[in-house]
C-alpha atoms as a PDB file:
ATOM      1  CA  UNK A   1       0.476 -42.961 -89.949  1.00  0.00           C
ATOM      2  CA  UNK A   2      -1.898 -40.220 -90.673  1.00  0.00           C
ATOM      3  CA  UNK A   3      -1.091 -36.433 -89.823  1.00  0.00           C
ATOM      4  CA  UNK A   4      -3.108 -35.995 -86.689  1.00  0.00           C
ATOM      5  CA  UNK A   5      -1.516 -38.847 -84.779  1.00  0.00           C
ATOM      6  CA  UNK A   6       2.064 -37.763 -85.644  1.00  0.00           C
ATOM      7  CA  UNK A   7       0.906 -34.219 -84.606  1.00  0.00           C
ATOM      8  CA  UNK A   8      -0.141 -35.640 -81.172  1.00  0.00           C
ATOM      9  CA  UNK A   9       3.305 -37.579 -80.429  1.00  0.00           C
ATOM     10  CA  UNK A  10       4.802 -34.339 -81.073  1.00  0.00           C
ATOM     11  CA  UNK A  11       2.900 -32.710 -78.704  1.00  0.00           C
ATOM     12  CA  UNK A  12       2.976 -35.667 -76.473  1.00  0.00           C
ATOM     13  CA  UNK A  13       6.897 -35.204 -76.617  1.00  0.00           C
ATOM     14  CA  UNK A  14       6.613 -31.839 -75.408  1.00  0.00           C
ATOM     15  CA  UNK A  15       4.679 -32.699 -72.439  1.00  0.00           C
ATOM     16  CA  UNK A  16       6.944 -35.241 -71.654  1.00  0.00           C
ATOM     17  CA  UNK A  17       8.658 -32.772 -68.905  1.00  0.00           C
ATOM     18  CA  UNK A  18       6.679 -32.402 -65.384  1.00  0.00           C
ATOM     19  CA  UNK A  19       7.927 -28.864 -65.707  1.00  0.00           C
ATOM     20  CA  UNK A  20       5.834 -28.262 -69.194  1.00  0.00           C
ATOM     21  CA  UNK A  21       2.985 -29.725 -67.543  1.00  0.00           C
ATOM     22  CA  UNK A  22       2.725 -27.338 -64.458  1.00  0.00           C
ATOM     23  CA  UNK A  23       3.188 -24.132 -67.125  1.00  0.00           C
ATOM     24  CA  UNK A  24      -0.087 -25.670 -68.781  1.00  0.00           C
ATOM     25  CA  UNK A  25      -2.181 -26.506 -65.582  1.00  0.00           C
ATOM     26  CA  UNK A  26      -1.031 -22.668 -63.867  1.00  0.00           C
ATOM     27  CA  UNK A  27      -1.808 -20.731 -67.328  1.00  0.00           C
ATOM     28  CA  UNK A  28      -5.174 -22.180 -67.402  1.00  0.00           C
ATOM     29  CA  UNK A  29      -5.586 -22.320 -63.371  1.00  0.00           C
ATOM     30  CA  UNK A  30      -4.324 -18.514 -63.025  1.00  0.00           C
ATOM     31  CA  UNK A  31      -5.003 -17.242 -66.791  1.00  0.00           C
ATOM     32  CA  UNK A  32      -2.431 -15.449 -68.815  1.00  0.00           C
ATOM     33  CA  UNK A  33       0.634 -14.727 -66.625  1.00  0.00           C
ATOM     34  CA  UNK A  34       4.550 -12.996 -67.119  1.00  0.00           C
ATOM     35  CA  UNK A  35       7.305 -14.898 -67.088  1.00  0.00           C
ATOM     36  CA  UNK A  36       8.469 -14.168 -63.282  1.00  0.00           C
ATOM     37  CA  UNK A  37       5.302 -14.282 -61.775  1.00  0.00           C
ATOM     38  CA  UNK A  38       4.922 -17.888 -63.741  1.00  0.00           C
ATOM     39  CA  UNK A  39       8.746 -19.016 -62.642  1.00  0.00           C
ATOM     40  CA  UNK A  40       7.937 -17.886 -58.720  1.00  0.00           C
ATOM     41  CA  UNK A  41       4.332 -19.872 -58.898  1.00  0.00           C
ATOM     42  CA  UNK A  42       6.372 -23.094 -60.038  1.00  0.00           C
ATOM     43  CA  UNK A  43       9.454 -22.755 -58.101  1.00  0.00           C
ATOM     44  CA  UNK A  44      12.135 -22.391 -61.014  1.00  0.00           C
ATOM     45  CA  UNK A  45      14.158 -20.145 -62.106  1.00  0.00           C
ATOM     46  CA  UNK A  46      13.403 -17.621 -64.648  1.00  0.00           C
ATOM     47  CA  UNK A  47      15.714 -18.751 -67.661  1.00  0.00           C
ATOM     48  CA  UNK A  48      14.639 -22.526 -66.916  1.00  0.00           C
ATOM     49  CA  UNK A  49      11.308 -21.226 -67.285  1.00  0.00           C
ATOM     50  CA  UNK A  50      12.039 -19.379 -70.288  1.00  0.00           C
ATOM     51  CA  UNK A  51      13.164 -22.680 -71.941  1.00  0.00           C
ATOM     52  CA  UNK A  52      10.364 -24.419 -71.398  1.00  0.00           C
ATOM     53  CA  UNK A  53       7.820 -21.720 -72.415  1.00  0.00           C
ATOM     54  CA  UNK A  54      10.232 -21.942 -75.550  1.00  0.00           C
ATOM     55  CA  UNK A  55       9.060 -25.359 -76.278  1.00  0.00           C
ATOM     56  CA  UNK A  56       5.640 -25.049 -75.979  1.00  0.00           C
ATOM     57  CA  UNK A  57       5.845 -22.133 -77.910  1.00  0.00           C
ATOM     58  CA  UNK A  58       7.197 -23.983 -80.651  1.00  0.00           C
ATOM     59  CA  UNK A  59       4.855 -26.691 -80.282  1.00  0.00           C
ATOM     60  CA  UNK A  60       2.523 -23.692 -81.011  1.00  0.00           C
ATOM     61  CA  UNK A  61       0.699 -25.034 -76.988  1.00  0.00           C
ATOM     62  CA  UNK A  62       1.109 -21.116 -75.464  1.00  0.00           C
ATOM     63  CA  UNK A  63       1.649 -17.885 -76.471  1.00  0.00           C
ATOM     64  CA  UNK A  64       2.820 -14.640 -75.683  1.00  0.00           C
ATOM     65  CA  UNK A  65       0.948 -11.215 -75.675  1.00  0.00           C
ATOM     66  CA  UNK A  66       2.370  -7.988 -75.245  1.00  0.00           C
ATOM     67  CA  UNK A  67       0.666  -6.308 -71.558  1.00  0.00           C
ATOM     68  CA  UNK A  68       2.345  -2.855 -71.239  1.00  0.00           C
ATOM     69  CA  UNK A  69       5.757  -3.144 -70.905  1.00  0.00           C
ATOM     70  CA  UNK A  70       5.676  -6.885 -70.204  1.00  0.00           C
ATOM     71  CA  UNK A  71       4.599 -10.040 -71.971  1.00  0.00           C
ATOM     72  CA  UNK A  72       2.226 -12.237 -70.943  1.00  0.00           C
ATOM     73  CA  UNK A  73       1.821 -16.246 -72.161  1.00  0.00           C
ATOM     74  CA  UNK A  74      -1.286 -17.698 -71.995  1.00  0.00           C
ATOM     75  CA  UNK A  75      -2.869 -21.015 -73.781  1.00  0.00           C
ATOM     76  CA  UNK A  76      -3.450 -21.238 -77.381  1.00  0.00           C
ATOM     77  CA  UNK A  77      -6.420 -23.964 -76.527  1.00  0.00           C
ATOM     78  CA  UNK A  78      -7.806 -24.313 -73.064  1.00  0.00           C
ATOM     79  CA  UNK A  79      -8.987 -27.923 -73.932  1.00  0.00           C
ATOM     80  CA  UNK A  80      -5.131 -28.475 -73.420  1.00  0.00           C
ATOM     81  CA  UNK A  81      -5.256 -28.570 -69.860  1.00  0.00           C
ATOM     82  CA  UNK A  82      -8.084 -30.746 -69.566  1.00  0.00           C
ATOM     83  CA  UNK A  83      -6.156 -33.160 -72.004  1.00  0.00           C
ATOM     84  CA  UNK A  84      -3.820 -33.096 -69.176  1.00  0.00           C
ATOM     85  CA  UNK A  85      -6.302 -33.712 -66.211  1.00  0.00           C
ATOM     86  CA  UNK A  86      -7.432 -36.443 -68.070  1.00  0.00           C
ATOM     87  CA  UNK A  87      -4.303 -38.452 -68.202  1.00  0.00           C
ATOM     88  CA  UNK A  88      -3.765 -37.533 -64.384  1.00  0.00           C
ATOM     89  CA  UNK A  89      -6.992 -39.335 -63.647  1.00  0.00           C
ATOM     90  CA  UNK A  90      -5.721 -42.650 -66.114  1.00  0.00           C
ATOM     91  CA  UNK A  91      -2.402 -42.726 -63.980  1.00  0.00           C
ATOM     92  CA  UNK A  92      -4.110 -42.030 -60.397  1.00  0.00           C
ATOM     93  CA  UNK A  93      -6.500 -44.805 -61.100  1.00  0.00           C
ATOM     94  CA  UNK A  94      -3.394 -47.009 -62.657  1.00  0.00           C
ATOM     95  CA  UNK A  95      -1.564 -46.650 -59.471  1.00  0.00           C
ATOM     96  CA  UNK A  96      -4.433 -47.349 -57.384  1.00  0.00           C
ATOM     97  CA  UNK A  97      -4.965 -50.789 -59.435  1.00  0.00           C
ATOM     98  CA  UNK A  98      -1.137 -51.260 -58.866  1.00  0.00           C
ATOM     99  CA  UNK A  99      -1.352 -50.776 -55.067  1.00  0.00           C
ATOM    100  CA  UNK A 100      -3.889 -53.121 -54.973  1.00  0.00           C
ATOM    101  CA  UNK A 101      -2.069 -55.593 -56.930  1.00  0.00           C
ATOM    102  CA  UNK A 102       0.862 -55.098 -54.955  1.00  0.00           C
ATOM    103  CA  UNK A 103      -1.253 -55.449 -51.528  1.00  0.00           C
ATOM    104  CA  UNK A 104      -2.362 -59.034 -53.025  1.00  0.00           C
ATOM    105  CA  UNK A 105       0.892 -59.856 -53.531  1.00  0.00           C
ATOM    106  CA  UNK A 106       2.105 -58.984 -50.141  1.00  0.00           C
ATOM    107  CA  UNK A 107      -0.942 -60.868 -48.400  1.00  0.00           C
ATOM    108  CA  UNK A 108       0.362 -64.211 -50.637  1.00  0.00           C
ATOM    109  CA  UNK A 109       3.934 -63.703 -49.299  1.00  0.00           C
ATOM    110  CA  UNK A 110       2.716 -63.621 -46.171  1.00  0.00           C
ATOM    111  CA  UNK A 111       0.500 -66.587 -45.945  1.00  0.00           C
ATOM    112  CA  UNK A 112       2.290 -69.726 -44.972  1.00  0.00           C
ATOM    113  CA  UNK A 113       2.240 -72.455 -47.795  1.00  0.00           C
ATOM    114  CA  UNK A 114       0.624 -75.317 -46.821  1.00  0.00           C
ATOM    115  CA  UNK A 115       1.822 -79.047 -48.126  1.00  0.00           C
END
């Protein structure tokens, strides 16, 4: 395996929580933000937050800039979040090919079999 694709499981790992994925589309939707502004936009709580700003930290995916007297965390690489969009448009039109499917199969259980 070369270097780049066991870089991208990593970071593939890391956004394996929905939470980590809302940080990333908000920072580049809204631009750099402070940690309670960020917690209040997603609807967690501050130290929950702070745990997963820890991990993509560490994953080197945001990172934080003094402001004042606060600290503000913003995206190392705003081609991130369109990474993520992407994917979101793969699985919307995977479940639309499922629905389908699953509408087929529901018109074949309901047609009577004929002998």
């Amino acid at each position: 395996m070369d270097e780049i694709s066991a870089l991208q499981a990593d970071i593939l790992k890391t956004l394996s929580n929905p939470h980590r994925v809302e940080i990333i589309e908000r920072l580049a939707h809204d631009g750099p933000c402070e940690v309670t502004r960020l917690a209040d936009l997603i609807g967690i709580s501050q130290p929950n937050l702070s745990q997963h700003l820890a991990v993509l930290r560490s994953a080197g995916l945001v990172e934080a800039a003094r402001s004042g007297r606060g600290v503000q965390y913003h995206l190392t690489d705003p081609e991130l979040a369109e990474a993520c969009r992407m994917m979101r448009r793969i699985l919307a039109r995977r479940l639309a090919r499922l629905g389908a499917l699953s509408s087929r199969a529901d018109e074949q259980l309901d047609t009577p079999i004929s002998l």
